[in-house]
PDB file of N, CA and C in Angstrom:
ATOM      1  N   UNK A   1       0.831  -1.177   0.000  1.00  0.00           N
ATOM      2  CA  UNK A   1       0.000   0.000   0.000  1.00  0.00           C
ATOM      3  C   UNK A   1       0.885   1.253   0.000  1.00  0.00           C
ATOM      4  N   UNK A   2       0.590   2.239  -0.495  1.00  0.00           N
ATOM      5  CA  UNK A   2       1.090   3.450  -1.005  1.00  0.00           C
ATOM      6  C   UNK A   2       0.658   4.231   0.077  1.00  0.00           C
ATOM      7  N   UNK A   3       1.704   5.083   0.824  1.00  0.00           N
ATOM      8  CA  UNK A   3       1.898   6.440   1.632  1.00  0.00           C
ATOM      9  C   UNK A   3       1.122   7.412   1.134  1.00  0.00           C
ATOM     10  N   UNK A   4       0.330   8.031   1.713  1.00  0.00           N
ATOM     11  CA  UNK A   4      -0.186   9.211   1.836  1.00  0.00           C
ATOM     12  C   UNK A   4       1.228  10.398   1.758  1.00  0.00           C
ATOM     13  N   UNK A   5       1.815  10.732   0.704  1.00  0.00           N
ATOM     14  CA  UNK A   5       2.965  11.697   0.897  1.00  0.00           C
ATOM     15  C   UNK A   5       2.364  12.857   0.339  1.00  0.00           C
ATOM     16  N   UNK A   6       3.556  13.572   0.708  1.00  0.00           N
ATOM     17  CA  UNK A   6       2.950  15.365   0.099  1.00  0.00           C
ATOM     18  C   UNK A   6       3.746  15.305  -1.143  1.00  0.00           C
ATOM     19  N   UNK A   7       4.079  15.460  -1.701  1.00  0.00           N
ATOM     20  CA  UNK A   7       4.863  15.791  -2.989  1.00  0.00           C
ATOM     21  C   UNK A   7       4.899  17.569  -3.355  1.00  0.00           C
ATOM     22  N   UNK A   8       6.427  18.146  -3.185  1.00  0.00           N
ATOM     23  CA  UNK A   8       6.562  19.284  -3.164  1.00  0.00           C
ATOM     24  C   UNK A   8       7.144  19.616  -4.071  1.00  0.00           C
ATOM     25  N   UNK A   9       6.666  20.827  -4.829  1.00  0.00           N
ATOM     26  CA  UNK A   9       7.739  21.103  -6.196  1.00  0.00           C
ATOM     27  C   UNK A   9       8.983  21.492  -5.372  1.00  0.00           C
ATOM     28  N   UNK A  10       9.930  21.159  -6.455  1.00  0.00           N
ATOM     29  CA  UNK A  10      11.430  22.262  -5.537  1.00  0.00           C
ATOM     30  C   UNK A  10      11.580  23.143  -6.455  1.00  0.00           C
ATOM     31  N   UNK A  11      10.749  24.466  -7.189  1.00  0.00           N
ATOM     32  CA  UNK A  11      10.369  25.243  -7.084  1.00  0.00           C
ATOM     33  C   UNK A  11       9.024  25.725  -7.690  1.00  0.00           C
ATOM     34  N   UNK A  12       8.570  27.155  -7.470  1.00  0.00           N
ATOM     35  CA  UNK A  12       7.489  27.248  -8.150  1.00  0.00           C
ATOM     36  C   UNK A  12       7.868  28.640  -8.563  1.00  0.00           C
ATOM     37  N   UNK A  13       6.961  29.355  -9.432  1.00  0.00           N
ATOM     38  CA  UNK A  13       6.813  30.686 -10.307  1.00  0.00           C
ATOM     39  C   UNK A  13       6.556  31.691  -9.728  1.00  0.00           C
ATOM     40  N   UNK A  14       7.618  32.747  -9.266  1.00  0.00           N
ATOM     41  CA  UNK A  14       7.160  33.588  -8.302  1.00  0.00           C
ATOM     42  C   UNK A  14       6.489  34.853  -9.011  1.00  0.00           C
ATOM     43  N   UNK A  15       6.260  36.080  -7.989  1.00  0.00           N
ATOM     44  CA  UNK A  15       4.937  37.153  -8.954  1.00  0.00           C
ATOM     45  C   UNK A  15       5.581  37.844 -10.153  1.00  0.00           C
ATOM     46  N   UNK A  16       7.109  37.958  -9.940  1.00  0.00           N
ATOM     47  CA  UNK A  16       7.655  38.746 -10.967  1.00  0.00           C
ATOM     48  C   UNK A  16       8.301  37.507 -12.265  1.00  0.00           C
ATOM     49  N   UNK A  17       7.552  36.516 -12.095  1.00  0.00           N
ATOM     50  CA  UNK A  17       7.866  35.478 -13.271  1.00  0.00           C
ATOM     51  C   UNK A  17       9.448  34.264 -12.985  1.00  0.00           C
ATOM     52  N   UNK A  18      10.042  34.596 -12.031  1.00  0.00           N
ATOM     53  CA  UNK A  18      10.586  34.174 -11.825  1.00  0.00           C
ATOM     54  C   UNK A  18      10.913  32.738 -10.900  1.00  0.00           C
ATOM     55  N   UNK A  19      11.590  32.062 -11.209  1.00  0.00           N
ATOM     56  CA  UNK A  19      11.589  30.670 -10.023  1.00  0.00           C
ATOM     57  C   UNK A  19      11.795  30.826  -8.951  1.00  0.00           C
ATOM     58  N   UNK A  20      11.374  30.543  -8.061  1.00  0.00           N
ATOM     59  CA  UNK A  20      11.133  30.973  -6.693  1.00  0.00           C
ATOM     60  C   UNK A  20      11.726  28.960  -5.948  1.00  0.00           C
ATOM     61  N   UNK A  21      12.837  29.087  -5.038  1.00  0.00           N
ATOM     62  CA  UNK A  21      13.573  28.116  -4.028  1.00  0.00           C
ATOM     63  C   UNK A  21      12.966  28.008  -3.125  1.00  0.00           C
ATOM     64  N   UNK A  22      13.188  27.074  -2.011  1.00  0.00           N
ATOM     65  CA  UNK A  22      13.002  27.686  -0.408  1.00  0.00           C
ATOM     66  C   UNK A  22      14.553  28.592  -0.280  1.00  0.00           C
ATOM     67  N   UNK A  23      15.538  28.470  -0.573  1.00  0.00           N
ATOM     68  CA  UNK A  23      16.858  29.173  -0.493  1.00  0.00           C
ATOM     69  C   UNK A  23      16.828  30.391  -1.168  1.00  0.00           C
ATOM     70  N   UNK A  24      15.587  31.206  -2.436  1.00  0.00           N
ATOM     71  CA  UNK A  24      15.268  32.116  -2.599  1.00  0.00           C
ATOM     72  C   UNK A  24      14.360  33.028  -1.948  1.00  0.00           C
ATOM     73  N   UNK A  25      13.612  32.055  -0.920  1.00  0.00           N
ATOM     74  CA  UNK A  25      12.547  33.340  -0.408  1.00  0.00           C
ATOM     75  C   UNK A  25      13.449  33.868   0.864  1.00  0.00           C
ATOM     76  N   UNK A  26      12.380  35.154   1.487  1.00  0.00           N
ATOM     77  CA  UNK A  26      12.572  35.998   2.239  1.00  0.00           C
ATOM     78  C   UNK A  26      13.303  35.202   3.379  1.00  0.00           C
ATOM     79  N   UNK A  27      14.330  35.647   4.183  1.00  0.00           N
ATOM     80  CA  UNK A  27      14.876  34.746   4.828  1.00  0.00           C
ATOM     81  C   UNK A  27      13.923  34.771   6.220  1.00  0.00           C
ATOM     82  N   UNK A  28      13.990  33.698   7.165  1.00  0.00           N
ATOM     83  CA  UNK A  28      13.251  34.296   8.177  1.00  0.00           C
ATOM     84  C   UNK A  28      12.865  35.077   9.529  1.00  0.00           C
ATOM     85  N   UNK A  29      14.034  35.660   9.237  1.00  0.00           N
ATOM     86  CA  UNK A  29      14.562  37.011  10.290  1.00  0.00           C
ATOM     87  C   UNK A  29      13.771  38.162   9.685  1.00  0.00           C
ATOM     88  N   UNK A  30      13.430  38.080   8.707  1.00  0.00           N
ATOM     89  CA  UNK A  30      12.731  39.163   8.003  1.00  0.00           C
ATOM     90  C   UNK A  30      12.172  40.278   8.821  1.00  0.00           C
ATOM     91  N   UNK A  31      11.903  41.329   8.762  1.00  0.00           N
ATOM     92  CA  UNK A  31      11.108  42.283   9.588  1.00  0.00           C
ATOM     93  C   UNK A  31      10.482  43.703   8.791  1.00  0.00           C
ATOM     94  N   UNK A  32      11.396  43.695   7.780  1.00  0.00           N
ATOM     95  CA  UNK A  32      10.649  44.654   6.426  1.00  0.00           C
ATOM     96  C   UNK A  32       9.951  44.351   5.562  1.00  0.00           C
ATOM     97  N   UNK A  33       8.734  43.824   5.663  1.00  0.00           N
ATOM     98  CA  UNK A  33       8.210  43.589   4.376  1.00  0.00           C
ATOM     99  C   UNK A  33       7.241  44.836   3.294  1.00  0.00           C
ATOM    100  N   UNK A  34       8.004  44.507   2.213  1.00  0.00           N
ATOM    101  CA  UNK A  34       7.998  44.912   1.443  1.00  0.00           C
ATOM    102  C   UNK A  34       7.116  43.894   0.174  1.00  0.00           C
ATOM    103  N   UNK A  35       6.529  44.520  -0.964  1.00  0.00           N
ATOM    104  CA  UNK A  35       5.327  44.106  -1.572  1.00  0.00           C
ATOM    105  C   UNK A  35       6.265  43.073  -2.337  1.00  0.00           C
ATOM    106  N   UNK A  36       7.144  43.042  -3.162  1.00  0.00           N
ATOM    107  CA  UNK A  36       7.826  42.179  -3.309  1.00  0.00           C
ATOM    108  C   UNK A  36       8.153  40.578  -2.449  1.00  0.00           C
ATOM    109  N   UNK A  37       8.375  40.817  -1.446  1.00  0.00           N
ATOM    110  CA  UNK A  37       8.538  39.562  -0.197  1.00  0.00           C
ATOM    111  C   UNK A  37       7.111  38.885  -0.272  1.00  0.00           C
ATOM    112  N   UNK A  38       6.250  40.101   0.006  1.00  0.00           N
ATOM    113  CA  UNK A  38       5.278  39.691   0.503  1.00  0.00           C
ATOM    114  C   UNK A  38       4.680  38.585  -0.597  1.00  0.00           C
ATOM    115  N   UNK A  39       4.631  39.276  -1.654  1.00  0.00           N
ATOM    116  CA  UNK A  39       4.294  38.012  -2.530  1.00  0.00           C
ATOM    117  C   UNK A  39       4.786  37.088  -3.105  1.00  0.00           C
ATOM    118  N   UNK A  40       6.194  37.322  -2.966  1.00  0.00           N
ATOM    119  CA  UNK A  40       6.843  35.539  -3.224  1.00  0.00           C
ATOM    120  C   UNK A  40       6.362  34.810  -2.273  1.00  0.00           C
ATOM    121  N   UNK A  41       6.029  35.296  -0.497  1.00  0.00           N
ATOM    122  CA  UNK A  41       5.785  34.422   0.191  1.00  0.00           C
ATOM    123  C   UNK A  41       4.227  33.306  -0.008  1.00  0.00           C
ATOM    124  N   UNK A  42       3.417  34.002  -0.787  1.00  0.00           N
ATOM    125  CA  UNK A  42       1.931  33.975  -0.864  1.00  0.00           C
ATOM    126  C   UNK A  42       2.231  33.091  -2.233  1.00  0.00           C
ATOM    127  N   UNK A  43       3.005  33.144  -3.666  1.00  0.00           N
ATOM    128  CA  UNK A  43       3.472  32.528  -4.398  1.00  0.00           C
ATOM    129  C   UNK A  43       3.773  31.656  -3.625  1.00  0.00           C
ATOM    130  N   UNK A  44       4.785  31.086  -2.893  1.00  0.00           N
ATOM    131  CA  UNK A  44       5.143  29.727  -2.703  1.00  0.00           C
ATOM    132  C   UNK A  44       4.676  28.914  -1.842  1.00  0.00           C
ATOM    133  N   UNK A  45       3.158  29.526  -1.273  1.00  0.00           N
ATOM    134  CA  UNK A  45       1.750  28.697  -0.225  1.00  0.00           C
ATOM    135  C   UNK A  45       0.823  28.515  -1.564  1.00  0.00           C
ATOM    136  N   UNK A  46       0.537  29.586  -2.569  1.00  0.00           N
ATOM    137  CA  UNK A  46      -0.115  28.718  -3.630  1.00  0.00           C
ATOM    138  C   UNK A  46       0.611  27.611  -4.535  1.00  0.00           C
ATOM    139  N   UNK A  47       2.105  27.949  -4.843  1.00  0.00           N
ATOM    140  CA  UNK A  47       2.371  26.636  -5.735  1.00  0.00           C
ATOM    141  C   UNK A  47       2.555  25.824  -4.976  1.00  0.00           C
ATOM    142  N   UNK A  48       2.313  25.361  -3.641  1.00  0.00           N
ATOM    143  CA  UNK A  48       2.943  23.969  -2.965  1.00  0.00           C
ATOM    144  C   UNK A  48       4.355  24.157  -2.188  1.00  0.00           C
ATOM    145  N   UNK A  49       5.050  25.023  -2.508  1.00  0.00           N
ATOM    146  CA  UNK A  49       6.159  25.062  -1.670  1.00  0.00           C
ATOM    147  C   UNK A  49       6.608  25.120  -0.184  1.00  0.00           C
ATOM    148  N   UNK A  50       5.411  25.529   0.042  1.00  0.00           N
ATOM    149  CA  UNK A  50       5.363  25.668   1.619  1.00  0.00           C
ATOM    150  C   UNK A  50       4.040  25.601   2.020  1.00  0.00           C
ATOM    151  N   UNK A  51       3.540  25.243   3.497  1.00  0.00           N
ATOM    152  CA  UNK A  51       2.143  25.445   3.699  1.00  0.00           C
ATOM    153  C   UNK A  51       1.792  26.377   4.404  1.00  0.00           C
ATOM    154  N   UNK A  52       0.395  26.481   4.473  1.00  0.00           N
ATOM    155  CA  UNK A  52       0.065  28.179   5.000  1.00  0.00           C
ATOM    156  C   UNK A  52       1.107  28.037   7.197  1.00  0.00           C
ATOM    157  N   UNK A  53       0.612  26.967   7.275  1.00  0.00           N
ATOM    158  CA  UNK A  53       1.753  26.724   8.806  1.00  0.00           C
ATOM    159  C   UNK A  53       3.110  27.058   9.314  1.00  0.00           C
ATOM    160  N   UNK A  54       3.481  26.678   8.058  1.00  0.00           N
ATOM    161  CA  UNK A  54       4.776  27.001   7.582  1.00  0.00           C
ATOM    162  C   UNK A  54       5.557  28.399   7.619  1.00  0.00           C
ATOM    163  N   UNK A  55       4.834  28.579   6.655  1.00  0.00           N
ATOM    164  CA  UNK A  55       5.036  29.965   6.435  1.00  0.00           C
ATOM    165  C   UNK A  55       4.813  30.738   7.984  1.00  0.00           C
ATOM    166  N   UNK A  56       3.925  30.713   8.396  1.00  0.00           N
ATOM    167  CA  UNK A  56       3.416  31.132   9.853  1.00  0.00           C
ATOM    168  C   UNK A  56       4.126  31.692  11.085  1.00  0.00           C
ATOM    169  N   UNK A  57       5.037  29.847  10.916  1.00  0.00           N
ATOM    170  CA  UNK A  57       5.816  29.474  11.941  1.00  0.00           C
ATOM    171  C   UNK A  57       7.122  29.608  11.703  1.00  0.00           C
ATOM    172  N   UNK A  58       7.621  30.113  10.056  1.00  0.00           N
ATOM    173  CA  UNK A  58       9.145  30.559  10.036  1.00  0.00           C
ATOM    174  C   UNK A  58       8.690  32.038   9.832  1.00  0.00           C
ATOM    175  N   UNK A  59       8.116  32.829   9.486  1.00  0.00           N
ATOM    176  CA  UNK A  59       8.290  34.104   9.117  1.00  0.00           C
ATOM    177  C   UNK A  59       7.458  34.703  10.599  1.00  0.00           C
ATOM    178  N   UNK A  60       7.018  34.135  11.605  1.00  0.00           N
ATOM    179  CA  UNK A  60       6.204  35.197  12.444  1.00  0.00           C
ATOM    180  C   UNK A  60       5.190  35.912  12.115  1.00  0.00           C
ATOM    181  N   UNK A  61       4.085  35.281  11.599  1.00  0.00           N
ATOM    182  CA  UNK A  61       2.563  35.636  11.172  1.00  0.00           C
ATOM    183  C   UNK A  61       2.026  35.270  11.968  1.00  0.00           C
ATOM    184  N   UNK A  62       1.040  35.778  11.790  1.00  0.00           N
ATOM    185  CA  UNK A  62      -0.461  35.485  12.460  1.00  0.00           C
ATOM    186  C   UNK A  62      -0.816  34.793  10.938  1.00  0.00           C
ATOM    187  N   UNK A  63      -1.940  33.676  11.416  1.00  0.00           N
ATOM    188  CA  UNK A  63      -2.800  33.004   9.942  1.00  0.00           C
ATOM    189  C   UNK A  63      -3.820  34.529   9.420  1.00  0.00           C
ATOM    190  N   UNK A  64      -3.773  35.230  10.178  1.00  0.00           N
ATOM    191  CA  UNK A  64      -5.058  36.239   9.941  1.00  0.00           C
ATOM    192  C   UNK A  64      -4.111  37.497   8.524  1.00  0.00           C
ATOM    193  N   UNK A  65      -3.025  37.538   9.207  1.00  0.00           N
ATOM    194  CA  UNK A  65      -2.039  38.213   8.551  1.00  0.00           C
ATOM    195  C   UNK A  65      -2.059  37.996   7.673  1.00  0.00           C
ATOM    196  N   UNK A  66      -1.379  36.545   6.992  1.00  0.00           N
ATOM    197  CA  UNK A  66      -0.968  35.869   6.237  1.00  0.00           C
ATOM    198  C   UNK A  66      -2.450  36.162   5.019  1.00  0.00           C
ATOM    199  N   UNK A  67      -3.627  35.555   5.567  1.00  0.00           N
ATOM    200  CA  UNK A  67      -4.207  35.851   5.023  1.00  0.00           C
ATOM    201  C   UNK A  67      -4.876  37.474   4.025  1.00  0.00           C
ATOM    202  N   UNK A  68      -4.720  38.285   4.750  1.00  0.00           N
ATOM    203  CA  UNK A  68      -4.749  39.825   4.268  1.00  0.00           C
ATOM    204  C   UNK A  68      -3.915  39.399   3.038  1.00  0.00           C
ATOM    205  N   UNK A  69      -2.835  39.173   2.982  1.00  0.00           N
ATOM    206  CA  UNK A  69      -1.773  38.979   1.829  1.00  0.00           C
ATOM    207  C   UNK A  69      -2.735  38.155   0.848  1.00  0.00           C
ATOM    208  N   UNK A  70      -3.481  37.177   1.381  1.00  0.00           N
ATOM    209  CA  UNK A  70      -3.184  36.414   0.271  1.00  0.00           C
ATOM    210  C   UNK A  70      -4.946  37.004  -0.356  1.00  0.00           C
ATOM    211  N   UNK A  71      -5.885  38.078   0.226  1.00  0.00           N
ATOM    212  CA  UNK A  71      -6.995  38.837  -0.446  1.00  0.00           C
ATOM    213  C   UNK A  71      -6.290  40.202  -1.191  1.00  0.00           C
ATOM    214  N   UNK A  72      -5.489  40.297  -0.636  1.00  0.00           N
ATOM    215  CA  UNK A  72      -4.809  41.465  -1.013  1.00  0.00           C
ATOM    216  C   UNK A  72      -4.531  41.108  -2.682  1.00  0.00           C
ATOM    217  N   UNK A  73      -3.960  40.035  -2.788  1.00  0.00           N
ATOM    218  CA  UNK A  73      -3.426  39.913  -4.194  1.00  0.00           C
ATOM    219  C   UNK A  73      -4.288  39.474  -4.765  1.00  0.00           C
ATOM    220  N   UNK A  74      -5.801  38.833  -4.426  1.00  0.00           N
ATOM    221  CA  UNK A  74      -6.744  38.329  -5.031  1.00  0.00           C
ATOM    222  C   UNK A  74      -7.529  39.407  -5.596  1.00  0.00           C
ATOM    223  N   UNK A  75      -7.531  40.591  -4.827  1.00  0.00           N
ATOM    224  CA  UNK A  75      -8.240  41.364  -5.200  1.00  0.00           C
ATOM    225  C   UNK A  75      -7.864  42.797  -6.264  1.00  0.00           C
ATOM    226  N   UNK A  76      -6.416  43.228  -5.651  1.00  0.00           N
ATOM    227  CA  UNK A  76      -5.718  44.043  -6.545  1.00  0.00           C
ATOM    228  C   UNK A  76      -4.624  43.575  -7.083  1.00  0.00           C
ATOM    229  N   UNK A  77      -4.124  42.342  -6.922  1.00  0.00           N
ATOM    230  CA  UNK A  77      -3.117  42.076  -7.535  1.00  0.00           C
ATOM    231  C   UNK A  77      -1.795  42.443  -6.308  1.00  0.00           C
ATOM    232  N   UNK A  78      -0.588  42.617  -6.935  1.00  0.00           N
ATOM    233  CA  UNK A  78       0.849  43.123  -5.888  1.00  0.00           C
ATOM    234  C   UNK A  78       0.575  44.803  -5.644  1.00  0.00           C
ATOM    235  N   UNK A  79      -0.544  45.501  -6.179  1.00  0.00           N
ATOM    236  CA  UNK A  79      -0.197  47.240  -5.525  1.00  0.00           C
ATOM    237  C   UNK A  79      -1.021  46.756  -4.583  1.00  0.00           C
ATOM    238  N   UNK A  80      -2.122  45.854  -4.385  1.00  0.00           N
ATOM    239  CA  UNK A  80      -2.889  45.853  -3.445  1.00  0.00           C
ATOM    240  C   UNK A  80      -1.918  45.351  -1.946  1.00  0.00           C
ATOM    241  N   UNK A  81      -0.957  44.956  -2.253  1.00  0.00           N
ATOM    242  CA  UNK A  81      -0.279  44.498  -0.670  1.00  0.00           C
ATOM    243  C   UNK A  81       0.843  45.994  -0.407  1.00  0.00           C
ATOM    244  N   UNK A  82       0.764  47.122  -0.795  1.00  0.00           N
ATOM    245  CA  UNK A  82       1.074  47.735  -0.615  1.00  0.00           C
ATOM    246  C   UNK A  82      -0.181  48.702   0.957  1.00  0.00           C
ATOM    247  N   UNK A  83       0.980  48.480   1.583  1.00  0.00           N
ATOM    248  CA  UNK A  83       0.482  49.393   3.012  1.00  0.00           C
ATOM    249  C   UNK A  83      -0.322  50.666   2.861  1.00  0.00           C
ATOM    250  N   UNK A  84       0.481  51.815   2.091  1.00  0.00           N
ATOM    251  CA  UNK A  84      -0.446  53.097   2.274  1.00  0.00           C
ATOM    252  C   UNK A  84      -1.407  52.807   1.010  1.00  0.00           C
ATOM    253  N   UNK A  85      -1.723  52.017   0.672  1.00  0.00           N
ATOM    254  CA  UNK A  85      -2.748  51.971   0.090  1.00  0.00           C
ATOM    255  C   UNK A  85      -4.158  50.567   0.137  1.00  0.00           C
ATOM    256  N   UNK A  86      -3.602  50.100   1.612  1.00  0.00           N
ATOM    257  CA  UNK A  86      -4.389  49.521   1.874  1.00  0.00           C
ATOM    258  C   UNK A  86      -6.120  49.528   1.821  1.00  0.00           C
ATOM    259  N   UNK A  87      -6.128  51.232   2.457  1.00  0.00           N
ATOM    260  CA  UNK A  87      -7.723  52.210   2.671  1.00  0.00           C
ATOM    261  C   UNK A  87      -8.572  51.975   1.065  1.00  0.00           C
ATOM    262  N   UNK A  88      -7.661  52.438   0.385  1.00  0.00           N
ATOM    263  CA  UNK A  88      -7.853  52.481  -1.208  1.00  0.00           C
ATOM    264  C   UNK A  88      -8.394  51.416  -1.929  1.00  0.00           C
ATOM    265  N   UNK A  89      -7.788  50.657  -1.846  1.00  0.00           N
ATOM    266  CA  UNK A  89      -7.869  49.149  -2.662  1.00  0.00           C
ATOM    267  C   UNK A  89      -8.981  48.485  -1.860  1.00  0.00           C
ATOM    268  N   UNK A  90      -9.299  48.659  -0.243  1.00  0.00           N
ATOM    269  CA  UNK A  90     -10.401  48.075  -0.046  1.00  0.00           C
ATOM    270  C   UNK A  90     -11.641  48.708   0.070  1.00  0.00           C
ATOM    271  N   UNK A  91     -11.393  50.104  -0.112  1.00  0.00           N
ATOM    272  CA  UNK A  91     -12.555  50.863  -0.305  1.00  0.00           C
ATOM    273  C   UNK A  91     -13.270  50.578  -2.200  1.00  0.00           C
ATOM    274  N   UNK A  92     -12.184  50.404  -3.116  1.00  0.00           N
ATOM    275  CA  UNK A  92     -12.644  49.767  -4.606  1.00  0.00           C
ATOM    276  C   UNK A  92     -13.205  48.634  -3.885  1.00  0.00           C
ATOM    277  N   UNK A  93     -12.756  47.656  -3.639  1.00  0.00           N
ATOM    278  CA  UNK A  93     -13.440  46.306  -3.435  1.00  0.00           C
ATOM    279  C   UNK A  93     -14.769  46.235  -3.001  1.00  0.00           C
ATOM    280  N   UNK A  94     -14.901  46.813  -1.914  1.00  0.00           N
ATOM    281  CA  UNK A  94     -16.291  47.417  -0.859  1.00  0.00           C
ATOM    282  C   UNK A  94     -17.123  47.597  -2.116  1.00  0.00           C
ATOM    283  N   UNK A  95     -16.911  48.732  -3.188  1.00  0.00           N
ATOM    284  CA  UNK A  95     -17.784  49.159  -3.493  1.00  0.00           C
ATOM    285  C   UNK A  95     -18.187  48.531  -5.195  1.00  0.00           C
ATOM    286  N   UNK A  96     -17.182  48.093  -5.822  1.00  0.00           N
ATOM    287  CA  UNK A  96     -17.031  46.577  -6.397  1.00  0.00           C
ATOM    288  C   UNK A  96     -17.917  45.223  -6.877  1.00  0.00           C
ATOM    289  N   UNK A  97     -18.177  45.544  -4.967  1.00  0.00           N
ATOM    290  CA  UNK A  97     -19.242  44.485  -4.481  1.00  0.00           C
ATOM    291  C   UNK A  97     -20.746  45.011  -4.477  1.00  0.00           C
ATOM    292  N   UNK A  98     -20.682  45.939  -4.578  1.00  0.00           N
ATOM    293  CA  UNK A  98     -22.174  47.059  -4.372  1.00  0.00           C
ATOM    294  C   UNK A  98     -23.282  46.429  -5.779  1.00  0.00           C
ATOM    295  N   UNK A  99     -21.913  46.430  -6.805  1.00  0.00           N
ATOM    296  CA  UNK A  99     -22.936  46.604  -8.217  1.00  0.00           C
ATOM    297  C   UNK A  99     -22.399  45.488  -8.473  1.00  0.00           C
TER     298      UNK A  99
END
């Protein structure tokens, strides 16, 4: 009988098109994030590279966090994980949803 295994790419396609490692992402001392980081990290919980736990428990998230990132890009794409324009991008969405 066959193992229940995970099977992980060793790499996947990060936002700026590029191959994305575990030895390429953000290291996990991190403390600046920046829209760039932010979405290789969210890139490599959607291709399989890591799991949302993971990520969690090496970078110092909250799952709630983590998540913002990962509506953020669902909804505007990478300007949307940009900070001062957080108000912005979810005030479009809010209203988005209206009509």
């Amino acid at each position: 009988m066959i193992e229940n295994q995970k099977i992980r790419p060793a790499k996947v396609i990060g936002p700026l098109g590029e191959p994305l490692t575990l030895d390429s992402l953000p290291p996990p001392d991190t403390t600046r994030w920046v829209v760039r980081r932010k979405a290789e990290v969210v890139a490599a919980v959607n291709g399989g590279l890591l799991t949302i736990d993971e990520v969690c428990s090496r970078y110092r998230l909250s799952p709630e966090e983590f998540a913002s990132w990962q509506r953020a890009i669902d909804r505007s794409g990478m300007p949307g994980l940009r900070v001062t324009r957080i108000q912005h991008y979810r005030s479009l969405y809010e209203r988005q949803q209206k009509y």
